[in-house]
N, C-alpha and C. Protein backbone atom coordinates (compact mmCIF):
# COMPACT_ATOMS: atom_id res chain seq x y z
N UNK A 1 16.91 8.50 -8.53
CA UNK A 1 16.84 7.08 -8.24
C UNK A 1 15.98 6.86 -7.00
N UNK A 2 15.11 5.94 -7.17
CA UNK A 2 14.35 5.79 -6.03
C UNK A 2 15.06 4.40 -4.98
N UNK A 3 15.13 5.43 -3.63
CA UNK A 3 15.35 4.10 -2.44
C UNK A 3 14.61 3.17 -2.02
N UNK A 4 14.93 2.15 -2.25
CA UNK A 4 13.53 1.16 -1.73
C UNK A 4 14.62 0.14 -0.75
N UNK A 5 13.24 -0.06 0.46
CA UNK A 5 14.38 -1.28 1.61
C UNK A 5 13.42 -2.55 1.41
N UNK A 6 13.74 -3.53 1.80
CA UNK A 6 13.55 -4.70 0.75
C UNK A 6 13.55 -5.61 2.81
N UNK A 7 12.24 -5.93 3.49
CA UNK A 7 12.43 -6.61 5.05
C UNK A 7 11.97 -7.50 4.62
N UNK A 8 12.94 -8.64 4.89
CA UNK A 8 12.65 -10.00 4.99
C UNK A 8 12.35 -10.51 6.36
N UNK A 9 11.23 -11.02 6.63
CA UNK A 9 10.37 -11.37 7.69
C UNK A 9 10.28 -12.43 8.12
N UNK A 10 11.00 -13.00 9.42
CA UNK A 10 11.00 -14.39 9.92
C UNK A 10 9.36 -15.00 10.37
N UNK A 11 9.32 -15.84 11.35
CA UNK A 11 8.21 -16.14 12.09
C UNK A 11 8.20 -15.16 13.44
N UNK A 12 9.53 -14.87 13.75
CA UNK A 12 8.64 -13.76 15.12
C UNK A 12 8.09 -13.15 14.42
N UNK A 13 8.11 -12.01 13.09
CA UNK A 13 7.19 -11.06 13.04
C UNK A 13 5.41 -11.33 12.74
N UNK A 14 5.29 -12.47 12.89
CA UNK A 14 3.96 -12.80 13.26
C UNK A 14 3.58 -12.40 14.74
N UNK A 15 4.28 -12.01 15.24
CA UNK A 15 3.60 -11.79 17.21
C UNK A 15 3.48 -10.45 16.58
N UNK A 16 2.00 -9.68 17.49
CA UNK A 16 1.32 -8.69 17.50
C UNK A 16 2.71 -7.36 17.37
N UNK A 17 3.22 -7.88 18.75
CA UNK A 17 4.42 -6.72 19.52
C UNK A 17 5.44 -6.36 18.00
N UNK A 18 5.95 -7.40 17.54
CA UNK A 18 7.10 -6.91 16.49
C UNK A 18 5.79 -6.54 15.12
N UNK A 19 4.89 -7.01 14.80
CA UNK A 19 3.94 -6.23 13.57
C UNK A 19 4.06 -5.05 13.59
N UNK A 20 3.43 -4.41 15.42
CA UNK A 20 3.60 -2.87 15.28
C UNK A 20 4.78 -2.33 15.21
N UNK A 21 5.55 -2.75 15.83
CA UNK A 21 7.07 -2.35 15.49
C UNK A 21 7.54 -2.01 14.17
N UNK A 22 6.99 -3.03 13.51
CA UNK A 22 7.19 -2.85 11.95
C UNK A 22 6.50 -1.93 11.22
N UNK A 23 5.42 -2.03 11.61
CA UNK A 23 4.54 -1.19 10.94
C UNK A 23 4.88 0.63 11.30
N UNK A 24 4.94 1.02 12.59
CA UNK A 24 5.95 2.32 13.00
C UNK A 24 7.24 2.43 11.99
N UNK A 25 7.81 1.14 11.98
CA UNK A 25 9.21 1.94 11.13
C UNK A 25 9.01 1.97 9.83
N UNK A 26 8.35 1.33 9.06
CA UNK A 26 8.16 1.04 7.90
C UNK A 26 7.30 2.88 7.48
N UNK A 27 6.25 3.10 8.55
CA UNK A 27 5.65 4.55 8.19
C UNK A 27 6.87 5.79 8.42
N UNK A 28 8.01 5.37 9.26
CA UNK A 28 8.88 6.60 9.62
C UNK A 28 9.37 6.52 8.10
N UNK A 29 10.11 5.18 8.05
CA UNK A 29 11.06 5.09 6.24
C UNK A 29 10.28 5.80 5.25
N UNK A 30 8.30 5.42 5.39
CA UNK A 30 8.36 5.90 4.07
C UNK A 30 7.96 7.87 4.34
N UNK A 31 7.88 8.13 5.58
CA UNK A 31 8.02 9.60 5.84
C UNK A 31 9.63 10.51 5.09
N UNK A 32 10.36 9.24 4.82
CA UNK A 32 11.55 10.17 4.54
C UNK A 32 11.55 9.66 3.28
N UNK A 33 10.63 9.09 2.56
CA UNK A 33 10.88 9.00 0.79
C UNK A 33 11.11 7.74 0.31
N UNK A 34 11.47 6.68 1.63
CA UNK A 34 11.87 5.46 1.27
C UNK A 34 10.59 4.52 0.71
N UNK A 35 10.57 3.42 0.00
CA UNK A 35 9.61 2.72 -0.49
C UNK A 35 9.98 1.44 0.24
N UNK A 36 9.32 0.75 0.95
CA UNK A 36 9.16 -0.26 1.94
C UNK A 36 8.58 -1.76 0.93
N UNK A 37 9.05 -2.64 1.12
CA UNK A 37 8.75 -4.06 0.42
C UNK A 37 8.94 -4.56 1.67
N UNK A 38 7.86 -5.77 1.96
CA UNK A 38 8.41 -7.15 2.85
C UNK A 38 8.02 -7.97 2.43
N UNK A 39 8.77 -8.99 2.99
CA UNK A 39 8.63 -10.60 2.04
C UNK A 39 8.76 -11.44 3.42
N UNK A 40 8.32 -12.74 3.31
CA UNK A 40 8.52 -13.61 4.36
C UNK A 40 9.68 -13.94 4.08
N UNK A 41 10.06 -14.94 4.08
CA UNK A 41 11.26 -16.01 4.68
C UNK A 41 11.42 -16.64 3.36
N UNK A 42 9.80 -17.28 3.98
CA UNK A 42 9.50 -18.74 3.38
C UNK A 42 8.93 -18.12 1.88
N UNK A 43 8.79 -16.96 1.43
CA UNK A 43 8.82 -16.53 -0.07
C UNK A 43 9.78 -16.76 -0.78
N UNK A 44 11.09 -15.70 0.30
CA UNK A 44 12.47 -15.91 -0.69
C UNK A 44 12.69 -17.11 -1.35
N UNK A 45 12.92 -18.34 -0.27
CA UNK A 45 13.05 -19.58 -0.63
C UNK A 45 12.31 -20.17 -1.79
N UNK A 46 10.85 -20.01 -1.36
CA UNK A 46 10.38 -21.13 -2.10
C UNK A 46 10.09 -20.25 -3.50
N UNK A 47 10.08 -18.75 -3.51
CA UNK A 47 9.42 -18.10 -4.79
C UNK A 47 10.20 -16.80 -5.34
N UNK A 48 11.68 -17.56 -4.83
CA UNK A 48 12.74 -16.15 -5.17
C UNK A 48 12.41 -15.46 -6.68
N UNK A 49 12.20 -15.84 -7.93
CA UNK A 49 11.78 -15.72 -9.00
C UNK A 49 10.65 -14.41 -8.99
N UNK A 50 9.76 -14.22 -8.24
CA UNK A 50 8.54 -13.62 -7.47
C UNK A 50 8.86 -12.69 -7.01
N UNK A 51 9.78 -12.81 -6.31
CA UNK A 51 10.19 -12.26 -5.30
C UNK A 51 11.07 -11.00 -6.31
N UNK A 52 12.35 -11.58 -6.91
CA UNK A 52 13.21 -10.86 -7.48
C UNK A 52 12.15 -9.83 -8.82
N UNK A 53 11.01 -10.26 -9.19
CA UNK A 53 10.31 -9.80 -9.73
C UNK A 53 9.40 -8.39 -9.36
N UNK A 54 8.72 -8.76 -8.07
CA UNK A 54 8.25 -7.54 -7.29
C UNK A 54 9.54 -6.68 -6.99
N UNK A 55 10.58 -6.79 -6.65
CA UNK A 55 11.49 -5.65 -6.38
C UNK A 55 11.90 -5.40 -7.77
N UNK A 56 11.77 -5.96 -8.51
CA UNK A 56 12.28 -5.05 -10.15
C UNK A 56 11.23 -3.75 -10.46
N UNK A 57 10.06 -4.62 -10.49
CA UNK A 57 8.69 -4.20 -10.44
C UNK A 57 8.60 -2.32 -10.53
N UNK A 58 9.52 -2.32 -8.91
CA UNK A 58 9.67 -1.05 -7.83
C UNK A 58 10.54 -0.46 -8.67
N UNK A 59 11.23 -0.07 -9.94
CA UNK A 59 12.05 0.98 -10.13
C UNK A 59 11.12 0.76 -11.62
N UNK A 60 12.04 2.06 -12.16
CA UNK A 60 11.33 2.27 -13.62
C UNK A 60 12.09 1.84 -14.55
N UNK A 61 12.47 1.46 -15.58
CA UNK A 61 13.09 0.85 -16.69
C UNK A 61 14.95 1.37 -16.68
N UNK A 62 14.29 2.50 -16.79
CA UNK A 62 15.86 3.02 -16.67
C UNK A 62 16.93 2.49 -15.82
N UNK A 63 16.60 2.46 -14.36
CA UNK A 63 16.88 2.16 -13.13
C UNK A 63 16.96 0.66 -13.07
N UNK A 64 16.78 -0.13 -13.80
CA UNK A 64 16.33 -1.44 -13.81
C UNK A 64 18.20 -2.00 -13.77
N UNK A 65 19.04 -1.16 -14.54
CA UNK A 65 20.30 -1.66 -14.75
C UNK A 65 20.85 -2.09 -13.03
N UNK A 66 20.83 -1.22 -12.23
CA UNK A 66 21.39 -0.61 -11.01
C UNK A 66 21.24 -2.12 -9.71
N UNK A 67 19.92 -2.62 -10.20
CA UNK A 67 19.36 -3.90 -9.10
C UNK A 67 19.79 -4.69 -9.88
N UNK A 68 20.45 -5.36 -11.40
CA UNK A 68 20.71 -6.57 -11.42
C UNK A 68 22.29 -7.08 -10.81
């Protein structure tokens, strides 16, 4: 089964300081196997459909049972 972490992203992570922040942990997660997704905010809301779509996207058919 593949791990995937799923960061939902306010408006601070638009400042430079928290990007790199993100961007460091997001390369440690995927150093240990993890598969990294981020989404804004303002996606969930307005394009959850989209949204719930790209993270299906991320597993393979089989696996598909496990995320609904």
């Amino acid at each position: 089964m593949r791990e995937l972490i799923e960061e939902l992203d306010g408006e601070v992570h638009i400042i430079t300081l928290a990007e790199e922040y993100d961007a460091k942990r997001a390369r440690y997660l995927i150093e240990l196997a993890y598969t990294v997704i981020r989404f804004e905010n303002k996606m969930v809301f307005d394009y959850l459909p989209s949204v719930l779509r790209e993270i299906r996207n991320n597993f393979k058919p089989s696996e598909i049972w496990l995320v609904l």
